[in-house]
Protein backbone atom coordinates (compact mmCIF):
# COMPACT_ATOMS: atom_id res chain seq x y z
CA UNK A 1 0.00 0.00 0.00
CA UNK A 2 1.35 3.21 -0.56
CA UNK A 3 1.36 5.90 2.31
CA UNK A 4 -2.02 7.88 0.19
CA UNK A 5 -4.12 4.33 0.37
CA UNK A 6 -3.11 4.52 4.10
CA UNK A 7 -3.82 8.04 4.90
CA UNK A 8 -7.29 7.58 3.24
CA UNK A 9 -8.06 4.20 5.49
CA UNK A 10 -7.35 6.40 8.71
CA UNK A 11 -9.16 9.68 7.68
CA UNK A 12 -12.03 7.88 6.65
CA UNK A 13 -11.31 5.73 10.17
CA UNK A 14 -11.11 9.00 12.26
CA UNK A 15 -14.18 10.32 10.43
CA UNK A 16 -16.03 6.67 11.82
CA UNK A 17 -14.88 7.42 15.53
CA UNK A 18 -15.17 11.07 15.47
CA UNK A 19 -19.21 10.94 14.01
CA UNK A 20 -20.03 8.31 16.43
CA UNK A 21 -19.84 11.29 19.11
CA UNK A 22 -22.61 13.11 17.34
CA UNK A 23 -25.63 11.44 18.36
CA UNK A 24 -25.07 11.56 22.02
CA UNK A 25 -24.31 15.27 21.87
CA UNK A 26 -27.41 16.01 20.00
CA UNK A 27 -29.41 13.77 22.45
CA UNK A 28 -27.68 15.62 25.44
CA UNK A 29 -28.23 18.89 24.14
CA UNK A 30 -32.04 18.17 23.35
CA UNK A 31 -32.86 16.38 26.56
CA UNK A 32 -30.57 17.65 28.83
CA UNK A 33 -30.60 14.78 30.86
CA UNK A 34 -26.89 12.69 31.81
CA UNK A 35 -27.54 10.77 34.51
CA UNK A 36 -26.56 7.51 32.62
CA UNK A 37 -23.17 8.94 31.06
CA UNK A 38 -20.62 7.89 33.58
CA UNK A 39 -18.53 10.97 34.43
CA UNK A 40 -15.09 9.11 35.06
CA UNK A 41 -15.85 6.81 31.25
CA UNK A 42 -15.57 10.67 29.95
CA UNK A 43 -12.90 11.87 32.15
CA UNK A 44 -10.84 8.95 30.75
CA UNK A 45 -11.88 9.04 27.80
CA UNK A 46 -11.10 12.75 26.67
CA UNK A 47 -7.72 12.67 28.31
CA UNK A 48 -6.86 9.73 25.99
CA UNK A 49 -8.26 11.64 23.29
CA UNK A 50 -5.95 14.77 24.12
CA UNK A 51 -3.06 12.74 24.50
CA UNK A 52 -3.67 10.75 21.23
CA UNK A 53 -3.56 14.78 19.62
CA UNK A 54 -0.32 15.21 21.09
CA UNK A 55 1.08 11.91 19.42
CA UNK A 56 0.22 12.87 16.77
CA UNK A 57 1.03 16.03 16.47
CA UNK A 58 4.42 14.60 17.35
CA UNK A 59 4.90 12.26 14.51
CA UNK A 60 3.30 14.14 11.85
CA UNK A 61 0.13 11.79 11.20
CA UNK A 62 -2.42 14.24 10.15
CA UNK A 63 -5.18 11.64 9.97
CA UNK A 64 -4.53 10.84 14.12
CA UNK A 65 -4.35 13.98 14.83
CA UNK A 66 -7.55 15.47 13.27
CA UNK A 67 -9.29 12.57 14.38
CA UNK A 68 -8.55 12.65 17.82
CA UNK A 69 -8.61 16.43 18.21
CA UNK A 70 -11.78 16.67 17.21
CA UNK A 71 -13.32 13.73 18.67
CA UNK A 72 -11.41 15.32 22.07
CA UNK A 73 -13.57 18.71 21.36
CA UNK A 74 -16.96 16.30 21.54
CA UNK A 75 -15.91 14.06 24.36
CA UNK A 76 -14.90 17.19 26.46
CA UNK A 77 -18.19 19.25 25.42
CA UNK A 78 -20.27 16.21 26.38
CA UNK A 79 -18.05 15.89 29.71
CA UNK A 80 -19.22 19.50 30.30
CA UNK A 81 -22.41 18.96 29.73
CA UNK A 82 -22.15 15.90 32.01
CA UNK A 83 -21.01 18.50 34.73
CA UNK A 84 -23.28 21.46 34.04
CA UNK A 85 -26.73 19.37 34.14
CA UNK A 86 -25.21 16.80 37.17
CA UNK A 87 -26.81 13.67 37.89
């Protein structure tokens, strides 16, 4: 494979990850209800996330690091919201 054919597989990977986020933000916005997200799943989760935008920042792989900085953005909004409306 040559290194376009792999860029494309984890763009259109990150793109898979990062959309998933999208339906549980809309549904949090619209109901504002979070009593079944688990606030340390999130916590976890988005530091992950920010750390998997420094790696890749570090070795130049544009597809991890779009990816995962975005998907970071949605996990952290959602972990606000997850603190703003409480249990």
């Amino acid at each position: 494979m040559d290194i376009n054919s792999i860029a494309i597989i984890g763009l259109v990977a990150g793109t898979c990850t990062t959309l998933s986020f999208f339906p549980q933000v809309i549904k949090t916005i619209k109901t504002k209800k979070t009593k079944d997200l688990s606030l340390s799943m999130y916590i976890i989760l988005a530091t992950g996330l920010f750390l998997w935008t420094i790696y890749g920042f570090l070795i130049h792989a544009f597809p991890v690091l779009l990816a995962n900085s975005i998907s970071f953005v949605l996990a952290a909004f959602i972990l606000f919201l997850k603190i703003k409306y409480g249990e």
